[in-house]
PDB file of N, CA and C in Angstrom:
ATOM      1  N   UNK A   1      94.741  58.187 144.089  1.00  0.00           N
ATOM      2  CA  UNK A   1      95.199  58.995 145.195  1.00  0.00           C
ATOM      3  C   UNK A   1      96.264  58.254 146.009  1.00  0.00           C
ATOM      4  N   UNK A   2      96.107  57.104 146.504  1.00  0.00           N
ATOM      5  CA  UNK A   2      96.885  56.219 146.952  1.00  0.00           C
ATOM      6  C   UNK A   2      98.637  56.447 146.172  1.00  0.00           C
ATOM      7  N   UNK A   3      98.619  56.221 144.781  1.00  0.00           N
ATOM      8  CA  UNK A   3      99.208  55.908 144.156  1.00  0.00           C
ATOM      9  C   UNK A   3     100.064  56.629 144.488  1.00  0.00           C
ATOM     10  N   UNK A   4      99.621  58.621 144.182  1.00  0.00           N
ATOM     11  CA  UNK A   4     100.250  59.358 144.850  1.00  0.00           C
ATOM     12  C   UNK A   4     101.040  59.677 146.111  1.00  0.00           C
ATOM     13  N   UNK A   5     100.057  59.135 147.465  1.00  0.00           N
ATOM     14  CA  UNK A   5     100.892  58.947 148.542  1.00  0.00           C
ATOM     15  C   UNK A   5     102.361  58.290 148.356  1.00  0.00           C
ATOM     16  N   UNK A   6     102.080  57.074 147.691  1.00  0.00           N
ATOM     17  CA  UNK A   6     103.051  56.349 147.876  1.00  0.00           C
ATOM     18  C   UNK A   6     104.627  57.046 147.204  1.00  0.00           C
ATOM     19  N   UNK A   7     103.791  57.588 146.048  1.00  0.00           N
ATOM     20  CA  UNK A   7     105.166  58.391 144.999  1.00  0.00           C
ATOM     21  C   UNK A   7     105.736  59.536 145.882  1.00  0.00           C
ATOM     22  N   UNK A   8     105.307  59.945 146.889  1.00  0.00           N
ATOM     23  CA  UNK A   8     105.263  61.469 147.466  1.00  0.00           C
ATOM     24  C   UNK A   8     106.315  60.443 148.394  1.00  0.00           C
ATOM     25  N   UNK A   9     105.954  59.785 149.534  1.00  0.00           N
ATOM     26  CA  UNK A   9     106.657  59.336 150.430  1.00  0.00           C
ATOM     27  C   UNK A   9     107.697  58.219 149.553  1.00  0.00           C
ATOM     28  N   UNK A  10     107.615  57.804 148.487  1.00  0.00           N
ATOM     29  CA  UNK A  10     109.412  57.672 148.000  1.00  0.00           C
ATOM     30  C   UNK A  10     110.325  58.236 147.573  1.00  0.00           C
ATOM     31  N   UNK A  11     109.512  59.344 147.778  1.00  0.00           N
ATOM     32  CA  UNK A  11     110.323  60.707 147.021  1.00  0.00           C
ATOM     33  C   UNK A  11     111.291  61.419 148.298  1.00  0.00           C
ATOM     34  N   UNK A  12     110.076  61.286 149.226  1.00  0.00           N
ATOM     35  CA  UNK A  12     110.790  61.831 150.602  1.00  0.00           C
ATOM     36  C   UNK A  12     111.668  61.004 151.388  1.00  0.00           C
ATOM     37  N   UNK A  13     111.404  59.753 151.201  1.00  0.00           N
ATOM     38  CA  UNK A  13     112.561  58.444 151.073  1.00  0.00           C
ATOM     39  C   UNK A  13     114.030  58.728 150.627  1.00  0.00           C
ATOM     40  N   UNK A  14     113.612  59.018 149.251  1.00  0.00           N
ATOM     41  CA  UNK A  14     114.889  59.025 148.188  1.00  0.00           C
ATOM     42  C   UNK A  14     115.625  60.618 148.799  1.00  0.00           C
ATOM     43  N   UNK A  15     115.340  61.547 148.981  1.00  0.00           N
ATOM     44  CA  UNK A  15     115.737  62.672 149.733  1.00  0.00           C
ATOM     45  C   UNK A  15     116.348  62.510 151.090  1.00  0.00           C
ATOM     46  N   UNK A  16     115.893  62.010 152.103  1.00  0.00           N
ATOM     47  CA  UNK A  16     116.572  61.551 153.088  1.00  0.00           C
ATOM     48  C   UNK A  16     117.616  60.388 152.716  1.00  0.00           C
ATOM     49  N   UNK A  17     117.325  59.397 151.803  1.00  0.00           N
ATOM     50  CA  UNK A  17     118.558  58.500 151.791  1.00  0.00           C
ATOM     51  C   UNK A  17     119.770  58.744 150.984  1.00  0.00           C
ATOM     52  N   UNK A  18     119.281  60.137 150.340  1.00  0.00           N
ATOM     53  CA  UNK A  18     120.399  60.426 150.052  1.00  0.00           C
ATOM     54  C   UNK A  18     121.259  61.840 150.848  1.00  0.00           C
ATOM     55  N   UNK A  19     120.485  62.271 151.848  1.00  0.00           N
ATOM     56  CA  UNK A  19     120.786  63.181 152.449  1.00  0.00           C
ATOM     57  C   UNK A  19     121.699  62.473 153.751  1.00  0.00           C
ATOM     58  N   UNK A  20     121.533  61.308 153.796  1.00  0.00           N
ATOM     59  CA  UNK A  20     122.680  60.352 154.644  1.00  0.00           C
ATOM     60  C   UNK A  20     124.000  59.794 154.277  1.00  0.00           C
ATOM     61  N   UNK A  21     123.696  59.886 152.699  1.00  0.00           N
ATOM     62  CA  UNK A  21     125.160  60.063 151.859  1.00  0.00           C
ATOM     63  C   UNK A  21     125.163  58.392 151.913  1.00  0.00           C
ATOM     64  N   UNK A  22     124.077  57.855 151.391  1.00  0.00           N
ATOM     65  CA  UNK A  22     123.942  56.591 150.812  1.00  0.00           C
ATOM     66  C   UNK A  22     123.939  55.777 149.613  1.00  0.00           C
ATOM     67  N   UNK A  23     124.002  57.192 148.676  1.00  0.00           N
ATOM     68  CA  UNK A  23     124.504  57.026 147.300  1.00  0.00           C
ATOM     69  C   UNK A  23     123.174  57.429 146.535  1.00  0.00           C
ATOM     70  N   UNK A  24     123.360  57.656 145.570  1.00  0.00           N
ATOM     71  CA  UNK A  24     122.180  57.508 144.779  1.00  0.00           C
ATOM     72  C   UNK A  24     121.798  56.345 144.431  1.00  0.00           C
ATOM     73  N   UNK A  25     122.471  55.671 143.787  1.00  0.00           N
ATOM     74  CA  UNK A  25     121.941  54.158 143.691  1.00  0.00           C
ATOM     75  C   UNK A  25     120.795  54.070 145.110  1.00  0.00           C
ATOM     76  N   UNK A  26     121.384  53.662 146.238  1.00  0.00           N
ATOM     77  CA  UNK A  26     121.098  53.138 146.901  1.00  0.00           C
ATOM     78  C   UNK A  26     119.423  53.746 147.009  1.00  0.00           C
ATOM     79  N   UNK A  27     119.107  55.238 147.057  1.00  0.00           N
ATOM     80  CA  UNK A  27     118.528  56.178 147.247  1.00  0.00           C
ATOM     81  C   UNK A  27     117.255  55.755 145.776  1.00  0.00           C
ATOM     82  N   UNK A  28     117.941  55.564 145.150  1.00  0.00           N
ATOM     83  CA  UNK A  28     116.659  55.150 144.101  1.00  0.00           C
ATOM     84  C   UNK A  28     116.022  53.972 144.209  1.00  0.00           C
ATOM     85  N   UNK A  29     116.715  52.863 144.311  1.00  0.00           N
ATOM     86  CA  UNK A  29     116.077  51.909 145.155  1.00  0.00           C
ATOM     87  C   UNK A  29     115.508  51.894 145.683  1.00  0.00           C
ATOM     88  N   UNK A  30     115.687  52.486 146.673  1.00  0.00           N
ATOM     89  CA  UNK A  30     114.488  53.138 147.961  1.00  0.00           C
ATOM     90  C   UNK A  30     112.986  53.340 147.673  1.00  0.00           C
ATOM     91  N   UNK A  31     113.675  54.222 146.431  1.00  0.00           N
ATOM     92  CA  UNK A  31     112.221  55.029 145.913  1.00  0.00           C
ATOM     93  C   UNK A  31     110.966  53.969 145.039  1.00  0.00           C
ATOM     94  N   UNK A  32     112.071  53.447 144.328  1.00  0.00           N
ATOM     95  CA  UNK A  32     111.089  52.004 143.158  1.00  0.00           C
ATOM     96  C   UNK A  32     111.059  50.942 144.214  1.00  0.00           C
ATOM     97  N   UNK A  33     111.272  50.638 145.199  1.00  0.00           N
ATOM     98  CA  UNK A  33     110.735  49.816 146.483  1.00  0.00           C
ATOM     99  C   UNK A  33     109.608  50.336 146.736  1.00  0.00           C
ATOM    100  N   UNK A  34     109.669  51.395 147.142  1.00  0.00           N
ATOM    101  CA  UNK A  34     108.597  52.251 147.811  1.00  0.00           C
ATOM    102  C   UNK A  34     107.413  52.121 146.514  1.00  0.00           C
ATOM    103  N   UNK A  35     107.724  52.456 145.765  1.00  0.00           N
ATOM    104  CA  UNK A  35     106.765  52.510 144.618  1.00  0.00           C
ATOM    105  C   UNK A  35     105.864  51.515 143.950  1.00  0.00           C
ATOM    106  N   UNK A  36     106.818  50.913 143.686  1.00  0.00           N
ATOM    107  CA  UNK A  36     106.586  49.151 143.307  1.00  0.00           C
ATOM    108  C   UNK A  36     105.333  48.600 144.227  1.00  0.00           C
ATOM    109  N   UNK A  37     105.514  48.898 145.741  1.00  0.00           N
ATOM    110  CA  UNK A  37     105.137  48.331 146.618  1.00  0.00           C
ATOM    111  C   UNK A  37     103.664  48.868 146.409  1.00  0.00           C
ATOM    112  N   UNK A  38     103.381  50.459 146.434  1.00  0.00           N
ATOM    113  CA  UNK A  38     102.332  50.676 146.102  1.00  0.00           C
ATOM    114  C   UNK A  38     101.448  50.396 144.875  1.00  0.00           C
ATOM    115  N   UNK A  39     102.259  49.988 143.594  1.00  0.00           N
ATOM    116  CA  UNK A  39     101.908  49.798 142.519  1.00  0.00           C
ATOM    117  C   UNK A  39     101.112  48.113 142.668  1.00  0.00           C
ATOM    118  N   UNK A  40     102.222  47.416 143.263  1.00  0.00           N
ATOM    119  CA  UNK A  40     101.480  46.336 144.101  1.00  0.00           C
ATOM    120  C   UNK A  40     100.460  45.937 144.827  1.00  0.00           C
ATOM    121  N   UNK A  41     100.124  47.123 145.644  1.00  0.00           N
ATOM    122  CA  UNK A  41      99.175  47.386 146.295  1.00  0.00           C
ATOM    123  C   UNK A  41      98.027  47.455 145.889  1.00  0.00           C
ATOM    124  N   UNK A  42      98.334  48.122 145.066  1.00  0.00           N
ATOM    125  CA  UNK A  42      97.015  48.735 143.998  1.00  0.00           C
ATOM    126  C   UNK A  42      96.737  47.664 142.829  1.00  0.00           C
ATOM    127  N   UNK A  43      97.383  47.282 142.477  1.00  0.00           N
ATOM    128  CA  UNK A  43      97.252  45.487 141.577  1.00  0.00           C
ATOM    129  C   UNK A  43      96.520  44.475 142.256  1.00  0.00           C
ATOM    130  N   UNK A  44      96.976  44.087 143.122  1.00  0.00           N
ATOM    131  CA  UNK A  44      96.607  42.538 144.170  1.00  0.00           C
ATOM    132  C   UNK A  44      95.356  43.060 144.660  1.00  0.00           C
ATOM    133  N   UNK A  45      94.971  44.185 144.929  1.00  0.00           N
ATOM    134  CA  UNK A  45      93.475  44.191 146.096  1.00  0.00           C
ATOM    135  C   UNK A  45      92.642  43.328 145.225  1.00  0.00           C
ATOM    136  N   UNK A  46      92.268  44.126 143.778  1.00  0.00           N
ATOM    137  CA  UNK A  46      90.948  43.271 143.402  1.00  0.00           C
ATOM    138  C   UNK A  46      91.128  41.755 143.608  1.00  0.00           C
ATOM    139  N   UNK A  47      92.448  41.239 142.931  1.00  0.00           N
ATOM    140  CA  UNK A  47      92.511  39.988 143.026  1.00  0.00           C
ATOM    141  C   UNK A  47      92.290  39.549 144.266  1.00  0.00           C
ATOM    142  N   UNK A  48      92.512  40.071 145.421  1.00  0.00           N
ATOM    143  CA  UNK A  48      92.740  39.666 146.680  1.00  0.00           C
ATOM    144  C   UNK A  48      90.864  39.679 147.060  1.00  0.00           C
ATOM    145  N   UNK A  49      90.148  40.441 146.569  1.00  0.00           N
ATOM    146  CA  UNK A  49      89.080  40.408 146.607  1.00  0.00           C
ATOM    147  C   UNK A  49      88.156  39.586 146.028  1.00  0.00           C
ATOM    148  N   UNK A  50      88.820  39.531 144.861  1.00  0.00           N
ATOM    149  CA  UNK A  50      88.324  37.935 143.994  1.00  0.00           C
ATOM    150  C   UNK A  50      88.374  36.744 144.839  1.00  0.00           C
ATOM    151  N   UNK A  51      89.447  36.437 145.062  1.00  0.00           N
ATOM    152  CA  UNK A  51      89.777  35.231 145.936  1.00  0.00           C
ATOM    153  C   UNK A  51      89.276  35.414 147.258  1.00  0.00           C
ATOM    154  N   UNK A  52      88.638  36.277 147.856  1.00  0.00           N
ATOM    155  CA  UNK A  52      87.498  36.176 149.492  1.00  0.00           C
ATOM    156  C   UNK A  52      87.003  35.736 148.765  1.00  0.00           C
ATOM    157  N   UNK A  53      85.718  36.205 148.051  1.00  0.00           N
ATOM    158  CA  UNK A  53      84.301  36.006 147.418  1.00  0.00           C
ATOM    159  C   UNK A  53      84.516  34.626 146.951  1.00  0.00           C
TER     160      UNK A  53
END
């Protein structure tokens, strides 16, 4: 579900940054930032949970 948020709000990212006339490039970036980050997110917890315990 998470995962989703995150894809939804880089999507709405990538729509506004390109609705500022920032390029597409720039605008996709945005989006695999945004994404990445959650994909990240969702990677590191367990580990991050490993390493409390």
């Amino acid at each position: 579900m998470r995962l989703l948020v995150f894809t939804v709000v880089g999507l709405i990212a990538l729509v506004i940054a390109y609705a500022f006339s920032l390029g597409g490039t720039v605008a996709a970036l945005i989006f695999l930032f945004i994404l990445f980050n959650g994909v990240l997110d969702r990677w590191a917890r367990p580990l991050l949970e490993w390493i409390r315990s």
